[in-house]
PDB file of N, CA and C in Angstrom:
ATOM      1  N   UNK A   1      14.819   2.131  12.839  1.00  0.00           N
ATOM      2  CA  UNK A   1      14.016   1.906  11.655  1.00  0.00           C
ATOM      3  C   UNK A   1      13.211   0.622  11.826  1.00  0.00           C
ATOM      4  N   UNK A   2      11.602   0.737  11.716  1.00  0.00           N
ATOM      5  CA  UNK A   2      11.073  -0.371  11.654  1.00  0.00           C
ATOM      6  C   UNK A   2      11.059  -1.358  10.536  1.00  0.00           C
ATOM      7  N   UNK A   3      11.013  -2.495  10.736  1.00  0.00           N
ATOM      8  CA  UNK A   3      11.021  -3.582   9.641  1.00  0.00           C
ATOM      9  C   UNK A   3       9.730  -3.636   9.418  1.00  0.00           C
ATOM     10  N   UNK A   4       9.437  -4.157   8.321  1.00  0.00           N
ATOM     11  CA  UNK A   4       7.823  -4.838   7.638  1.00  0.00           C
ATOM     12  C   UNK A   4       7.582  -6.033   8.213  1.00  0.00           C
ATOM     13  N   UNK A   5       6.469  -5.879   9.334  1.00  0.00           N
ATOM     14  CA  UNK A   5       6.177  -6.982   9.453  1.00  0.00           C
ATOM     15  C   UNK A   5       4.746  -7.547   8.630  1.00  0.00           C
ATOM     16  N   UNK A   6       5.469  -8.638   8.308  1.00  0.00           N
ATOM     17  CA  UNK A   6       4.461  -9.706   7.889  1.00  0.00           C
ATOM     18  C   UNK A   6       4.374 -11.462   8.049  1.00  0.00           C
ATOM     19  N   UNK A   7       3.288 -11.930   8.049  1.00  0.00           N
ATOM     20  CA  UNK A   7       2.901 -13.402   7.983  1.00  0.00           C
ATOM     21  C   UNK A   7       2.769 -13.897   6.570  1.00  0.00           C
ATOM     22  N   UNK A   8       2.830 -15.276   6.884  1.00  0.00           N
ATOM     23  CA  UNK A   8       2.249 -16.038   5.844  1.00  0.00           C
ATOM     24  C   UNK A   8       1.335 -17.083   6.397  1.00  0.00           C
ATOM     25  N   UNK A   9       0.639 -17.309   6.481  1.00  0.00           N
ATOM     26  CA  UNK A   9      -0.561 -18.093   6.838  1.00  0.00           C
ATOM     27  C   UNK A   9      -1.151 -19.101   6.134  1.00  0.00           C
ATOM     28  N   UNK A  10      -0.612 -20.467   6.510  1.00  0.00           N
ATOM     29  CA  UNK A  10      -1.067 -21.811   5.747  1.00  0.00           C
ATOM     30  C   UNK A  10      -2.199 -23.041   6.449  1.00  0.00           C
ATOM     31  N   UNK A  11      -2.071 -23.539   5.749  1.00  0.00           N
ATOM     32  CA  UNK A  11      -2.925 -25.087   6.350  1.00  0.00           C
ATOM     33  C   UNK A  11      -2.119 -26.180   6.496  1.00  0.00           C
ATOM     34  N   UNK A  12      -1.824 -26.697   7.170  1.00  0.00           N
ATOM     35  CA  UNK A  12      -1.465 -27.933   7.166  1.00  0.00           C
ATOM     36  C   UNK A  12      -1.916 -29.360   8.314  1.00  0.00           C
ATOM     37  N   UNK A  13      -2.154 -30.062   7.519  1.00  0.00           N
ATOM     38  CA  UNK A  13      -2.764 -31.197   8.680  1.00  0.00           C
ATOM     39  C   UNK A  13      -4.194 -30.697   9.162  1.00  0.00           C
ATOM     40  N   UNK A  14      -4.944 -29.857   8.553  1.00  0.00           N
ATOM     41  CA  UNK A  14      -6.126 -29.625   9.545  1.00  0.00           C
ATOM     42  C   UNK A  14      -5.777 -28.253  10.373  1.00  0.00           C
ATOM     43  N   UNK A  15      -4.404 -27.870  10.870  1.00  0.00           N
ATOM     44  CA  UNK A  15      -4.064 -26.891  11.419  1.00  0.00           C
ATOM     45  C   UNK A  15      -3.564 -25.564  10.644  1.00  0.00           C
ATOM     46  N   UNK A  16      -4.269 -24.569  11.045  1.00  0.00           N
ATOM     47  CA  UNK A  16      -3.149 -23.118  10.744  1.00  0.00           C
ATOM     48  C   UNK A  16      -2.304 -23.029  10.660  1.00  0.00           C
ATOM     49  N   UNK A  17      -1.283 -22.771  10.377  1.00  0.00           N
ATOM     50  CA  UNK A  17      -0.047 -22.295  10.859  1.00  0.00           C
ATOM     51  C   UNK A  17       0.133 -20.577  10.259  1.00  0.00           C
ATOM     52  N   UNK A  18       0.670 -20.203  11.258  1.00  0.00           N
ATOM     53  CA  UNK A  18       0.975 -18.672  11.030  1.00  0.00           C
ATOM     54  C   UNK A  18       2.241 -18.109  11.295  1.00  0.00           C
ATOM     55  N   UNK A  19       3.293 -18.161  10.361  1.00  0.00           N
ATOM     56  CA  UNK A  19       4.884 -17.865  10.445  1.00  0.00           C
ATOM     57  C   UNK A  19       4.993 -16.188  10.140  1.00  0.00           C
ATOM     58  N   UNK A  20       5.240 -15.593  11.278  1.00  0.00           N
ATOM     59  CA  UNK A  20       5.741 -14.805  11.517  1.00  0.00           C
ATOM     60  C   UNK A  20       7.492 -14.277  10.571  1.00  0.00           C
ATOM     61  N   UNK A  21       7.331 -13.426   9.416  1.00  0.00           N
ATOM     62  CA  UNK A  21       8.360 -13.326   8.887  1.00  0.00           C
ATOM     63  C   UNK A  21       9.121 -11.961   8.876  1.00  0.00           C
ATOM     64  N   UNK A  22       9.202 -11.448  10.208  1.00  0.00           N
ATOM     65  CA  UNK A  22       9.556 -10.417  10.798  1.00  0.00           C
ATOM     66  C   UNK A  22      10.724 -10.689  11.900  1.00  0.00           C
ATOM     67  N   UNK A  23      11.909  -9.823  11.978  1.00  0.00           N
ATOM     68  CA  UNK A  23      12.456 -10.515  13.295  1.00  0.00           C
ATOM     69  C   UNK A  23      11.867  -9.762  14.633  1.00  0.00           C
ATOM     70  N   UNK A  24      11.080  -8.678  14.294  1.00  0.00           N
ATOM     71  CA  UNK A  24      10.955  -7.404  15.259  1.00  0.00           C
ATOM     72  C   UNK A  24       9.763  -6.943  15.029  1.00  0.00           C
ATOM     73  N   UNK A  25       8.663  -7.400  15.836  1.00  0.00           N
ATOM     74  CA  UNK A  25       7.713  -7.038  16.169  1.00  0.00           C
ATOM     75  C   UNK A  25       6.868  -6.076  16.894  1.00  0.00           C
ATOM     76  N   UNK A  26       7.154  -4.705  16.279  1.00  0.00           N
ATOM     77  CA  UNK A  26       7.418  -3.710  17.481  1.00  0.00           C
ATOM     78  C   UNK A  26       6.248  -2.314  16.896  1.00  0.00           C
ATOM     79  N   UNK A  27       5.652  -2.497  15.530  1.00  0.00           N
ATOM     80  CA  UNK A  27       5.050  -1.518  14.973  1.00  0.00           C
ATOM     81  C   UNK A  27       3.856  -1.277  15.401  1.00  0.00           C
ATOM     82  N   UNK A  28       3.003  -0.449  16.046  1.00  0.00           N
ATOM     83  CA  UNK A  28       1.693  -0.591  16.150  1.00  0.00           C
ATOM     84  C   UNK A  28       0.919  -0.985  15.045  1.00  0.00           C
ATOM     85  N   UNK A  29       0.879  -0.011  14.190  1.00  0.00           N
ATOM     86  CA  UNK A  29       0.309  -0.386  12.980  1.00  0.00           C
ATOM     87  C   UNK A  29       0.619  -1.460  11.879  1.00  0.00           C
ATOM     88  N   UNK A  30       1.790  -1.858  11.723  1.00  0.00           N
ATOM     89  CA  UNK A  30       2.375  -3.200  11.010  1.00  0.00           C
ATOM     90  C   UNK A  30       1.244  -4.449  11.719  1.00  0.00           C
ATOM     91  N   UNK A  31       1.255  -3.831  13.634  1.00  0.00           N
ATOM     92  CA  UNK A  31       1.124  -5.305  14.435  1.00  0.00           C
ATOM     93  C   UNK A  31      -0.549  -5.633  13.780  1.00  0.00           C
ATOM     94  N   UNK A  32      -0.872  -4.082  13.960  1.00  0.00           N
ATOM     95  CA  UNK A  32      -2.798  -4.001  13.993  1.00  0.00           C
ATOM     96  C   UNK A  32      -3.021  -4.764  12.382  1.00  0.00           C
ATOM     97  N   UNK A  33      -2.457  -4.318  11.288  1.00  0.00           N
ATOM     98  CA  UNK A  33      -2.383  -5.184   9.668  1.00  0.00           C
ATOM     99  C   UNK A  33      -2.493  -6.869  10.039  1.00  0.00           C
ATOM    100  N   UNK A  34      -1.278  -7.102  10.088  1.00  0.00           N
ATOM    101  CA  UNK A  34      -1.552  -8.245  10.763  1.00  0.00           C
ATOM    102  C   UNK A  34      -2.407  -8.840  11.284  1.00  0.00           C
ATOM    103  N   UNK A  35      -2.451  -8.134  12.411  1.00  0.00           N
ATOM    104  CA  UNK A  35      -3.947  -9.116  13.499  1.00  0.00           C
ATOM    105  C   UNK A  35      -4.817  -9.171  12.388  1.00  0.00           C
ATOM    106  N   UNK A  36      -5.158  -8.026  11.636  1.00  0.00           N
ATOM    107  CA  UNK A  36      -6.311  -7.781  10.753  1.00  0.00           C
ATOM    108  C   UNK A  36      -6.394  -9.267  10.007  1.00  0.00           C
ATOM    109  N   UNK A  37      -5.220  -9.595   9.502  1.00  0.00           N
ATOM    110  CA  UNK A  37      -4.830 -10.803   8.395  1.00  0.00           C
ATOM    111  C   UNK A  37      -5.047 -11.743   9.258  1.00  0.00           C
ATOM    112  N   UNK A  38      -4.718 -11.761   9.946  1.00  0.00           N
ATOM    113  CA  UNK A  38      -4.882 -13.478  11.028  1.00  0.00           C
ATOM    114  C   UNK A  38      -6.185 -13.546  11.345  1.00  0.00           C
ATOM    115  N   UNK A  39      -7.380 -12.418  12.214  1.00  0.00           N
ATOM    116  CA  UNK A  39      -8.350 -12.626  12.610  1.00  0.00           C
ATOM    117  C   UNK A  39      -9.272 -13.150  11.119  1.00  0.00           C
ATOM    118  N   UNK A  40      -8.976 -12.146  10.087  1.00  0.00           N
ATOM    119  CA  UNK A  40      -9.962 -12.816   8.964  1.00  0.00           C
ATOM    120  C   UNK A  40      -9.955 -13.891   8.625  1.00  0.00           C
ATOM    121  N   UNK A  41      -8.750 -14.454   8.206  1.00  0.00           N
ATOM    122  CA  UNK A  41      -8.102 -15.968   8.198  1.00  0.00           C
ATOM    123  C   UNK A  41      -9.335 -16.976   9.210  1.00  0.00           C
ATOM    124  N   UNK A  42      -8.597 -16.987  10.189  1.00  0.00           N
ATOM    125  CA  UNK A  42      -9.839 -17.462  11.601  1.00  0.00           C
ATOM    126  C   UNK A  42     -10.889 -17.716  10.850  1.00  0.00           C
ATOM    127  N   UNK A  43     -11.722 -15.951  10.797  1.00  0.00           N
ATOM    128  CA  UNK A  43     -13.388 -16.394  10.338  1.00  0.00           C
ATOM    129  C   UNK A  43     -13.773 -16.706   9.567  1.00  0.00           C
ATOM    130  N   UNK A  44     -12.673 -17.035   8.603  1.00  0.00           N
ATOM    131  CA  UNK A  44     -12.841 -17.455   7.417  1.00  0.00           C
ATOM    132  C   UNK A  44     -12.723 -18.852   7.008  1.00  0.00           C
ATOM    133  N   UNK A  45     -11.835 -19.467   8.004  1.00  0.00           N
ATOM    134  CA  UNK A  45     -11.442 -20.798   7.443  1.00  0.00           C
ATOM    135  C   UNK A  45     -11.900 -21.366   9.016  1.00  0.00           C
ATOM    136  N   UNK A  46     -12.160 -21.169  10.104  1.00  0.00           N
ATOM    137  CA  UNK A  46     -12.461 -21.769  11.187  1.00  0.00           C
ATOM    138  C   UNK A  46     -11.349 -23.143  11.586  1.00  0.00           C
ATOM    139  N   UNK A  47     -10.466 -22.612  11.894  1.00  0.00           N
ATOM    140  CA  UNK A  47      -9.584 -23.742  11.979  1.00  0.00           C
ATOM    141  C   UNK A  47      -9.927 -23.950  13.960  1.00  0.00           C
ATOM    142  N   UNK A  48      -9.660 -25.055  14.146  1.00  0.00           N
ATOM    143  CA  UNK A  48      -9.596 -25.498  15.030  1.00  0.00           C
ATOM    144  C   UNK A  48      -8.083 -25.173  16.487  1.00  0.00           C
ATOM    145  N   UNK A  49      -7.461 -25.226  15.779  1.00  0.00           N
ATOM    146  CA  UNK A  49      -5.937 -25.563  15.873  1.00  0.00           C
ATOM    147  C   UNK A  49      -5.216 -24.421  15.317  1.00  0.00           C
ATOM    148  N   UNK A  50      -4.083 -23.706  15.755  1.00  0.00           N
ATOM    149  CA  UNK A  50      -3.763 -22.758  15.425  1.00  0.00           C
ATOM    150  C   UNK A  50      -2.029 -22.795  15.867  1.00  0.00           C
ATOM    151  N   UNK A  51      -0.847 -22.809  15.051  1.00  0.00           N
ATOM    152  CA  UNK A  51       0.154 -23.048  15.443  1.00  0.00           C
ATOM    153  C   UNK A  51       0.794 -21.352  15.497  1.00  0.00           C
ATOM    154  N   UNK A  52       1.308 -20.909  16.086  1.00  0.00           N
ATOM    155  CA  UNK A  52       2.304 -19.216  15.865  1.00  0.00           C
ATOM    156  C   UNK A  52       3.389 -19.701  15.766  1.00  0.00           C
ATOM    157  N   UNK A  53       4.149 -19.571  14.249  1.00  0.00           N
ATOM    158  CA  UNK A  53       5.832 -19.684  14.345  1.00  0.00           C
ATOM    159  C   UNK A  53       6.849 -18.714  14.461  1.00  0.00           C
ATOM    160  N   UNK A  54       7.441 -18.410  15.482  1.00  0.00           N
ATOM    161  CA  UNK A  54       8.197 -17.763  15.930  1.00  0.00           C
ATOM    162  C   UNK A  54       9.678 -17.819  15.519  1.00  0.00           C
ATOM    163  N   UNK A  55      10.084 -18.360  14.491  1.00  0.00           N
ATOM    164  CA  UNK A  55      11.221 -18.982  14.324  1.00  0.00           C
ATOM    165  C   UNK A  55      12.286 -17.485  13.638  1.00  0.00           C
ATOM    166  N   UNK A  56      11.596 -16.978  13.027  1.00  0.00           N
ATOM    167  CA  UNK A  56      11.997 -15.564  12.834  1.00  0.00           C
ATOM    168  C   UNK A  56      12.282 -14.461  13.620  1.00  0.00           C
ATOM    169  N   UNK A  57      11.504 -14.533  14.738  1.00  0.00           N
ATOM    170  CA  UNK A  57      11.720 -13.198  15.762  1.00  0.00           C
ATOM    171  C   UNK A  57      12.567 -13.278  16.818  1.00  0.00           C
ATOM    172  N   UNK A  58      12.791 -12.382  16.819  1.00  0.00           N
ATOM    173  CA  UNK A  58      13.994 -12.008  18.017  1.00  0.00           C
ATOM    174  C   UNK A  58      13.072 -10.625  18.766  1.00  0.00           C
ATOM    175  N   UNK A  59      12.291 -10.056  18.559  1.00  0.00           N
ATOM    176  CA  UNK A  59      11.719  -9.189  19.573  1.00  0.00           C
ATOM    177  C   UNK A  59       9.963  -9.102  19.376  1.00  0.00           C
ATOM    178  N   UNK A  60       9.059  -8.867  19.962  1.00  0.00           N
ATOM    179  CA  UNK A  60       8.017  -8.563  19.952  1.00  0.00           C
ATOM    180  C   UNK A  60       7.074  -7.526  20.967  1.00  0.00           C
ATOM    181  N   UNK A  61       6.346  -6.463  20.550  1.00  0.00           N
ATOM    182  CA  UNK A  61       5.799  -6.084  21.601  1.00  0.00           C
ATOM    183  C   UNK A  61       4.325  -6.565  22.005  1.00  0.00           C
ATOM    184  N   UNK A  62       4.423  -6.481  23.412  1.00  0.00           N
ATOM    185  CA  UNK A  62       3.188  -6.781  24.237  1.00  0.00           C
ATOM    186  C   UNK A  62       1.956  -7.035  23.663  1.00  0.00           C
ATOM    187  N   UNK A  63       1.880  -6.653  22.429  1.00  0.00           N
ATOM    188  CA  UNK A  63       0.157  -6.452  21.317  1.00  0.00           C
ATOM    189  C   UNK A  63       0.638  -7.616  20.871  1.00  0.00           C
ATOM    190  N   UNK A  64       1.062  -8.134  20.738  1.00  0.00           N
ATOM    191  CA  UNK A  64       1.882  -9.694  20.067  1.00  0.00           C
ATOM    192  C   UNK A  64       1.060 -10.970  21.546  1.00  0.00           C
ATOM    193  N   UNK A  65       0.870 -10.862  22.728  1.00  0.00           N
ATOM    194  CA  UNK A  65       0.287 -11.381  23.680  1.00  0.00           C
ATOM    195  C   UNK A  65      -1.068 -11.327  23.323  1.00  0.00           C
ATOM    196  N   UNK A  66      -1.272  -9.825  22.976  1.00  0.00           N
ATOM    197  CA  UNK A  66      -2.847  -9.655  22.982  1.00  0.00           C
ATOM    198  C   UNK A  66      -3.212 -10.518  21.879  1.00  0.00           C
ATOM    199  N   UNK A  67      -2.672 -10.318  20.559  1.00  0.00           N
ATOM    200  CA  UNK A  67      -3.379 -11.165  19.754  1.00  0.00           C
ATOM    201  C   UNK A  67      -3.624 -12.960  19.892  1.00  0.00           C
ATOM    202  N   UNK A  68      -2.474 -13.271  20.551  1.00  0.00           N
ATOM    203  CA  UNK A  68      -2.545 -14.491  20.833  1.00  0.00           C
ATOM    204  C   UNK A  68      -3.841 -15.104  21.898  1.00  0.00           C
ATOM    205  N   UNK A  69      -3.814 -14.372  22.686  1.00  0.00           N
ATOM    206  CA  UNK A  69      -5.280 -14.809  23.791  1.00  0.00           C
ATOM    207  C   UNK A  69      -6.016 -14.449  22.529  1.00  0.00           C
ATOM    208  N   UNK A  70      -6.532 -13.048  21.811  1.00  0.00           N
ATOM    209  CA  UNK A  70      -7.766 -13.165  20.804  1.00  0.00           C
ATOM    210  C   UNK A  70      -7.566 -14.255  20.433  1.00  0.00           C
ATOM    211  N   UNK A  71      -7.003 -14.619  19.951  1.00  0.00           N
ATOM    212  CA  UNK A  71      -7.443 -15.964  18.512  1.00  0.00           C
ATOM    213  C   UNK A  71      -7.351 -17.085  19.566  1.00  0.00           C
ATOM    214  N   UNK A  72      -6.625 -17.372  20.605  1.00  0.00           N
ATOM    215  CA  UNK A  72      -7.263 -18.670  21.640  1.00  0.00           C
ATOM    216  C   UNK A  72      -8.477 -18.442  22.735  1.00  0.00           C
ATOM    217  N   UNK A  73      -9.285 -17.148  22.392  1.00  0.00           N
ATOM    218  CA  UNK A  73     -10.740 -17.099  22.724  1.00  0.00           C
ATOM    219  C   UNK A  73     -11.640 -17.196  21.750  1.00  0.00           C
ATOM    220  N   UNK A  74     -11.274 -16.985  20.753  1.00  0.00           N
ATOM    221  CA  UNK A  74     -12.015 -17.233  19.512  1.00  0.00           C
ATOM    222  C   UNK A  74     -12.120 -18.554  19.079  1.00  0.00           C
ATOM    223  N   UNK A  75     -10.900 -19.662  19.428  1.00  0.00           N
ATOM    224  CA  UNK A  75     -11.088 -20.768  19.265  1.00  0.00           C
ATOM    225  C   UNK A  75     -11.513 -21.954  20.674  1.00  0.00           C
ATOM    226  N   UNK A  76     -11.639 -21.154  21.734  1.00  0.00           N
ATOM    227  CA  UNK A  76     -11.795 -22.026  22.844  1.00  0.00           C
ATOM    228  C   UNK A  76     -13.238 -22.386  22.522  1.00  0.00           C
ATOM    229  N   UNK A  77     -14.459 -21.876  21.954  1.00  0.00           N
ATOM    230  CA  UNK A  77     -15.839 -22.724  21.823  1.00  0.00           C
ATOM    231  C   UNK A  77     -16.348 -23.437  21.277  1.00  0.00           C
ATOM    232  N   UNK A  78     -14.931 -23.589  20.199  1.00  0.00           N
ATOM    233  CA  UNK A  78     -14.924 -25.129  19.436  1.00  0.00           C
ATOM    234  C   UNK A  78     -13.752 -26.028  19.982  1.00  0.00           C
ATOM    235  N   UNK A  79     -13.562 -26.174  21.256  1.00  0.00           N
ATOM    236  CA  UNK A  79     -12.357 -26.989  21.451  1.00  0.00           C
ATOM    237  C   UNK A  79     -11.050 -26.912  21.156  1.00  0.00           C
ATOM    238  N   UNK A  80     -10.808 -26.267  20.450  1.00  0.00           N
ATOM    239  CA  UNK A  80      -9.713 -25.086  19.578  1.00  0.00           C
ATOM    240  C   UNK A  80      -8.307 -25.180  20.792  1.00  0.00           C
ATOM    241  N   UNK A  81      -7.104 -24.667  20.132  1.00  0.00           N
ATOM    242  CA  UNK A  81      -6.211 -24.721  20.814  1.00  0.00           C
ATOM    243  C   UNK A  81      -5.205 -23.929  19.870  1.00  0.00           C
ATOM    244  N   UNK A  82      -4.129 -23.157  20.435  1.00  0.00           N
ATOM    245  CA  UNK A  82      -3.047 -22.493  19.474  1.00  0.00           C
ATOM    246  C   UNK A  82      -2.079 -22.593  20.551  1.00  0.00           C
ATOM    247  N   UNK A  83      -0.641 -23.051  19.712  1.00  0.00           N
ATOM    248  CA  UNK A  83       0.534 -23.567  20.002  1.00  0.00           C
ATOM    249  C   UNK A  83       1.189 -22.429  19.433  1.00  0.00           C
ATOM    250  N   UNK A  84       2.693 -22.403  20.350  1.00  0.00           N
ATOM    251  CA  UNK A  84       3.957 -21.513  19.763  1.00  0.00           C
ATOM    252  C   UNK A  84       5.101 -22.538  19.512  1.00  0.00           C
ATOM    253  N   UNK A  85       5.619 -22.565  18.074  1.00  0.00           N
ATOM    254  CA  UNK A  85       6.527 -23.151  18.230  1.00  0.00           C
ATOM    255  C   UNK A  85       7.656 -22.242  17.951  1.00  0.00           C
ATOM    256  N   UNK A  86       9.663 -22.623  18.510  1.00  0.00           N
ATOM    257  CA  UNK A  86      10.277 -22.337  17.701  1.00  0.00           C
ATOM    258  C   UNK A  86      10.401 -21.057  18.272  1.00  0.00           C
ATOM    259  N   UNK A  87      10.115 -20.565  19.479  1.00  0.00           N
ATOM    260  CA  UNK A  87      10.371 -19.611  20.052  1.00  0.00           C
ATOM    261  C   UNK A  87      11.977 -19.233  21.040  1.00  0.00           C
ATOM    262  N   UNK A  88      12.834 -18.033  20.902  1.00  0.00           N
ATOM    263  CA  UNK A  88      13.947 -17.975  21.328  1.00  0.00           C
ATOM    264  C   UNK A  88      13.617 -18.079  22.696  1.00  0.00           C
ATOM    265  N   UNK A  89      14.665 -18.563  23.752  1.00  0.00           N
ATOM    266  CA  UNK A  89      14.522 -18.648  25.051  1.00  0.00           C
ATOM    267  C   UNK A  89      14.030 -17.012  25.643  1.00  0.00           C
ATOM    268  N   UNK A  90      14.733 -16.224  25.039  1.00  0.00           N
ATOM    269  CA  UNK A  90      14.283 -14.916  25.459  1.00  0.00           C
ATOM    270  C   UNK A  90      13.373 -14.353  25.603  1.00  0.00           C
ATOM    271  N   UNK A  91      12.375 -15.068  24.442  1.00  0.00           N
ATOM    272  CA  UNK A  91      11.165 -14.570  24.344  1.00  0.00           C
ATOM    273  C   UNK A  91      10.025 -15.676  25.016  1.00  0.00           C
ATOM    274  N   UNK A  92      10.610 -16.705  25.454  1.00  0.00           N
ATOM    275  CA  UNK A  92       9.861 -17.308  25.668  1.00  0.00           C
ATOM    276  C   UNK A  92       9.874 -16.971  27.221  1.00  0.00           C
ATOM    277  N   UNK A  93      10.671 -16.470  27.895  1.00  0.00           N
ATOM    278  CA  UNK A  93      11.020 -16.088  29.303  1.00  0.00           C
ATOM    279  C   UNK A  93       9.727 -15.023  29.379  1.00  0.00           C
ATOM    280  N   UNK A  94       9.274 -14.098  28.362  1.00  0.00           N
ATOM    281  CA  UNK A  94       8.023 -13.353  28.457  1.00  0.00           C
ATOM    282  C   UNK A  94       6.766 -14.437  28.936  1.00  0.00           C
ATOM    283  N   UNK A  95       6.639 -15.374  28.517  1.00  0.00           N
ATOM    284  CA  UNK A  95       5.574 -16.194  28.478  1.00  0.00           C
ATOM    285  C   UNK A  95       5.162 -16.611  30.096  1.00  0.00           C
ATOM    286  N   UNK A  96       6.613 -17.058  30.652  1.00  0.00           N
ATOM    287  CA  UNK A  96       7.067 -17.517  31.850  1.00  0.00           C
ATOM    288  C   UNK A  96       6.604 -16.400  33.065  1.00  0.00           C
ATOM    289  N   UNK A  97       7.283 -15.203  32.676  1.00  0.00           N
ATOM    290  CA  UNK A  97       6.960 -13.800  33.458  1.00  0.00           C
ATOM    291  C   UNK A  97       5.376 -13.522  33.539  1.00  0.00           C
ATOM    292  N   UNK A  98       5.180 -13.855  32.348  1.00  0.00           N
ATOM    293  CA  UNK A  98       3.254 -13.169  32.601  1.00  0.00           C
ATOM    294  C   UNK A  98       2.383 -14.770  32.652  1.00  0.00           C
ATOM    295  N   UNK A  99       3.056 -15.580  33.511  1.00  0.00           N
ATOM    296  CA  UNK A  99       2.403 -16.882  33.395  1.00  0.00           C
ATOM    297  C   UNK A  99       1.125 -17.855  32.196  1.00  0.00           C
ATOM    298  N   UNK A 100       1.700 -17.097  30.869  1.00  0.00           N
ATOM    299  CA  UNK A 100       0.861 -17.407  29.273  1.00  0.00           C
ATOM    300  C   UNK A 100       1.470 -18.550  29.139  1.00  0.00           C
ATOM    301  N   UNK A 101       2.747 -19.356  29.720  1.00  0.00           N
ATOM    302  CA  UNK A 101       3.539 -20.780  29.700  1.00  0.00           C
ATOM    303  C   UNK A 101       2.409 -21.543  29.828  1.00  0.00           C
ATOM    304  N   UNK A 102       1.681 -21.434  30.708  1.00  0.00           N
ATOM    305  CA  UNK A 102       0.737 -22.175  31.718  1.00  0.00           C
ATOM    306  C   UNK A 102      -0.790 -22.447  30.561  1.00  0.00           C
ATOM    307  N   UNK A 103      -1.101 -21.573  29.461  1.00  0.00           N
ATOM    308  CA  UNK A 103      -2.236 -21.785  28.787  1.00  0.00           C
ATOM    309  C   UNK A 103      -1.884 -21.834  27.062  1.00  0.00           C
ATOM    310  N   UNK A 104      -0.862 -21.896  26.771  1.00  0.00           N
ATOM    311  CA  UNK A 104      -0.228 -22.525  25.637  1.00  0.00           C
ATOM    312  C   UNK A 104       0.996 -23.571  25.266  1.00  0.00           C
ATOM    313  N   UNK A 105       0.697 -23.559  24.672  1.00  0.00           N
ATOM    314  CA  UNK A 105       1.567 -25.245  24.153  1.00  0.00           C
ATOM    315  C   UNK A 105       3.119 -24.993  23.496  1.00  0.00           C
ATOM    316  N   UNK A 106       4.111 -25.146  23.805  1.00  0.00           N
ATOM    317  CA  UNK A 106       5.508 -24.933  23.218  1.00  0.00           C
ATOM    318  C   UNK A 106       6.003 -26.211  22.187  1.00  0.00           C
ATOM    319  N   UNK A 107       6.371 -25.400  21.238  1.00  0.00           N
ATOM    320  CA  UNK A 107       7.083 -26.899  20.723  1.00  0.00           C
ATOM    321  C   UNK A 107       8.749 -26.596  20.122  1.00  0.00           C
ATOM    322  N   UNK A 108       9.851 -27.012  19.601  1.00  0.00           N
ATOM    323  CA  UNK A 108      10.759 -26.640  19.476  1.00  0.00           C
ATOM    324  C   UNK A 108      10.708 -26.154  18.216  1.00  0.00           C
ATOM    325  N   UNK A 109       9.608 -26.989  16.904  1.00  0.00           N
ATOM    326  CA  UNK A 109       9.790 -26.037  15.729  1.00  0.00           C
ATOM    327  C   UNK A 109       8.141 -27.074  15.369  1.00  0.00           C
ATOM    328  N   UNK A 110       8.342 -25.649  13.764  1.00  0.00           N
ATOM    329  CA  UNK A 110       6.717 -26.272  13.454  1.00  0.00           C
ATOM    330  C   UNK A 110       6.451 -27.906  13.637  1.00  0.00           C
ATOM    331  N   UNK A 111       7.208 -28.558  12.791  1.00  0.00           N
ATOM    332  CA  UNK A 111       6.885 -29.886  12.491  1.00  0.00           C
ATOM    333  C   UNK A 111       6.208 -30.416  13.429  1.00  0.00           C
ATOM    334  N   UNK A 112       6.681 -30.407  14.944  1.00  0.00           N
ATOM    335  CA  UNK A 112       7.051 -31.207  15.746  1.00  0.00           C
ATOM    336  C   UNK A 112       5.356 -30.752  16.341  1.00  0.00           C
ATOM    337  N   UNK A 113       4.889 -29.500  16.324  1.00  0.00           N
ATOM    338  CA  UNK A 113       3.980 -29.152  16.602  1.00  0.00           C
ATOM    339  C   UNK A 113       2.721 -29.266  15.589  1.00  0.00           C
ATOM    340  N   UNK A 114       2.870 -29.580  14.212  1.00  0.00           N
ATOM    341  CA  UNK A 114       2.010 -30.235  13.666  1.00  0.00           C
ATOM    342  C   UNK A 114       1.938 -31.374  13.702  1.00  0.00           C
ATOM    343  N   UNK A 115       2.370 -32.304  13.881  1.00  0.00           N
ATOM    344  CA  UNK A 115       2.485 -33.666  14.270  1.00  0.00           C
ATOM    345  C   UNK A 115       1.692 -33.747  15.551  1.00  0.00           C
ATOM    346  N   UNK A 116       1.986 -33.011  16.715  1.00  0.00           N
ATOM    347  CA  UNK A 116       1.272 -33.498  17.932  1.00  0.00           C
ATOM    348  C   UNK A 116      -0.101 -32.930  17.523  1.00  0.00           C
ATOM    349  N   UNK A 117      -0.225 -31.354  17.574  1.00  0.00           N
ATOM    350  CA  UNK A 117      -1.556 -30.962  16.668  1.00  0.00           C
ATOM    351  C   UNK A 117      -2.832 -31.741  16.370  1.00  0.00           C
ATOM    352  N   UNK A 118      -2.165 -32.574  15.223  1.00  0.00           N
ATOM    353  CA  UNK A 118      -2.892 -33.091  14.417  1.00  0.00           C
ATOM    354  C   UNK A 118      -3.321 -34.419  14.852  1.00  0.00           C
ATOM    355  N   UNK A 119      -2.334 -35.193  16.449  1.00  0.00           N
ATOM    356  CA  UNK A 119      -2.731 -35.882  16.934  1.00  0.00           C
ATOM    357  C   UNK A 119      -4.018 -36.174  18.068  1.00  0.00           C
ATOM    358  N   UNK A 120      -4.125 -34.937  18.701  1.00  0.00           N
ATOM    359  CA  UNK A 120      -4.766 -34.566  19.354  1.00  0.00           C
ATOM    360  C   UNK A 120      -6.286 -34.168  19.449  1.00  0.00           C
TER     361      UNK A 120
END
C-alpha cells in the first residue's frame, strides 16, 4: 500500500526548504504532484538556495534524483545551490553509488544546513 506523499515547503533565511513528509517515496504519480508543487514554488519565489529534508524517509525512487538535478539546473544560472539534509545512511549510499555526493551538499539536519546556507 502506497503512502501519501507530500511536502511542505517554507522560507527560511533567504532559503527554501522542502521537508519531505513521506517515509516512502515510491508513487509515480504522488512523485510527479509533488515535483509539480516544488517546480512552481521555484518559479514562483526564485529562491536561490534550496535545502531537501529528508528526515522523514526511509525509501525513495530514482524520480526522487531526477527532481533534484531539475531544481539544481534551474538554479545553477543564478548561482543557486540545493543541499540534502538529514538523510539516512542508506539512502545516502544512493548518492555515493551514482556519484550525486560529488554535486550536492550534505548536512546532518536542517538547521545546520540553514545556517551554512545562509552563510554562503
Amino acid at each position: 500500500m502506497d503512502e501519501k506523499v507530500s511536502v511542505e515547503i517554507t522560507n527560511e533565511a533567504n532559503t527554501a526548504v522542502v521537508v519531505f513528509k513521506s517515509a516512502s517515496i515510491s508513487n509515480t504519480e504522488e512523485i510527479a504532484a509533488v515535483s509539480k508543487q516544488i517546480r512552481e514554488f521555484v518559479d514562483s519565489n526564485n529562491p536561490k538556495k534550496v535545502i531537501f529534508d529528508f528526515s522523514e524517509v526511509r525509501f525513495f525512487s530514482s524520480l526522487v534524483l531526477g527532481l533534484l538535478l531539475e531544481i539544481r539546473a534551474k538554479l545553477q544560472p543564478l548561482n543557486g545551490e540545493v543541499a540534502i539534509s538529514k538523510i539516512n545512511p542508506q539512502l545516502h549510499r544512493v548518492f555515493k553509488i551514482t556519484n550525486l555526493d560529488k554535486i550536492f551538499r550534505f548536512f546532518p539536519d536542517r538547521q545546520n544546513a540553514i545556517k551554512a546556507m545562509s552563510v554562503d
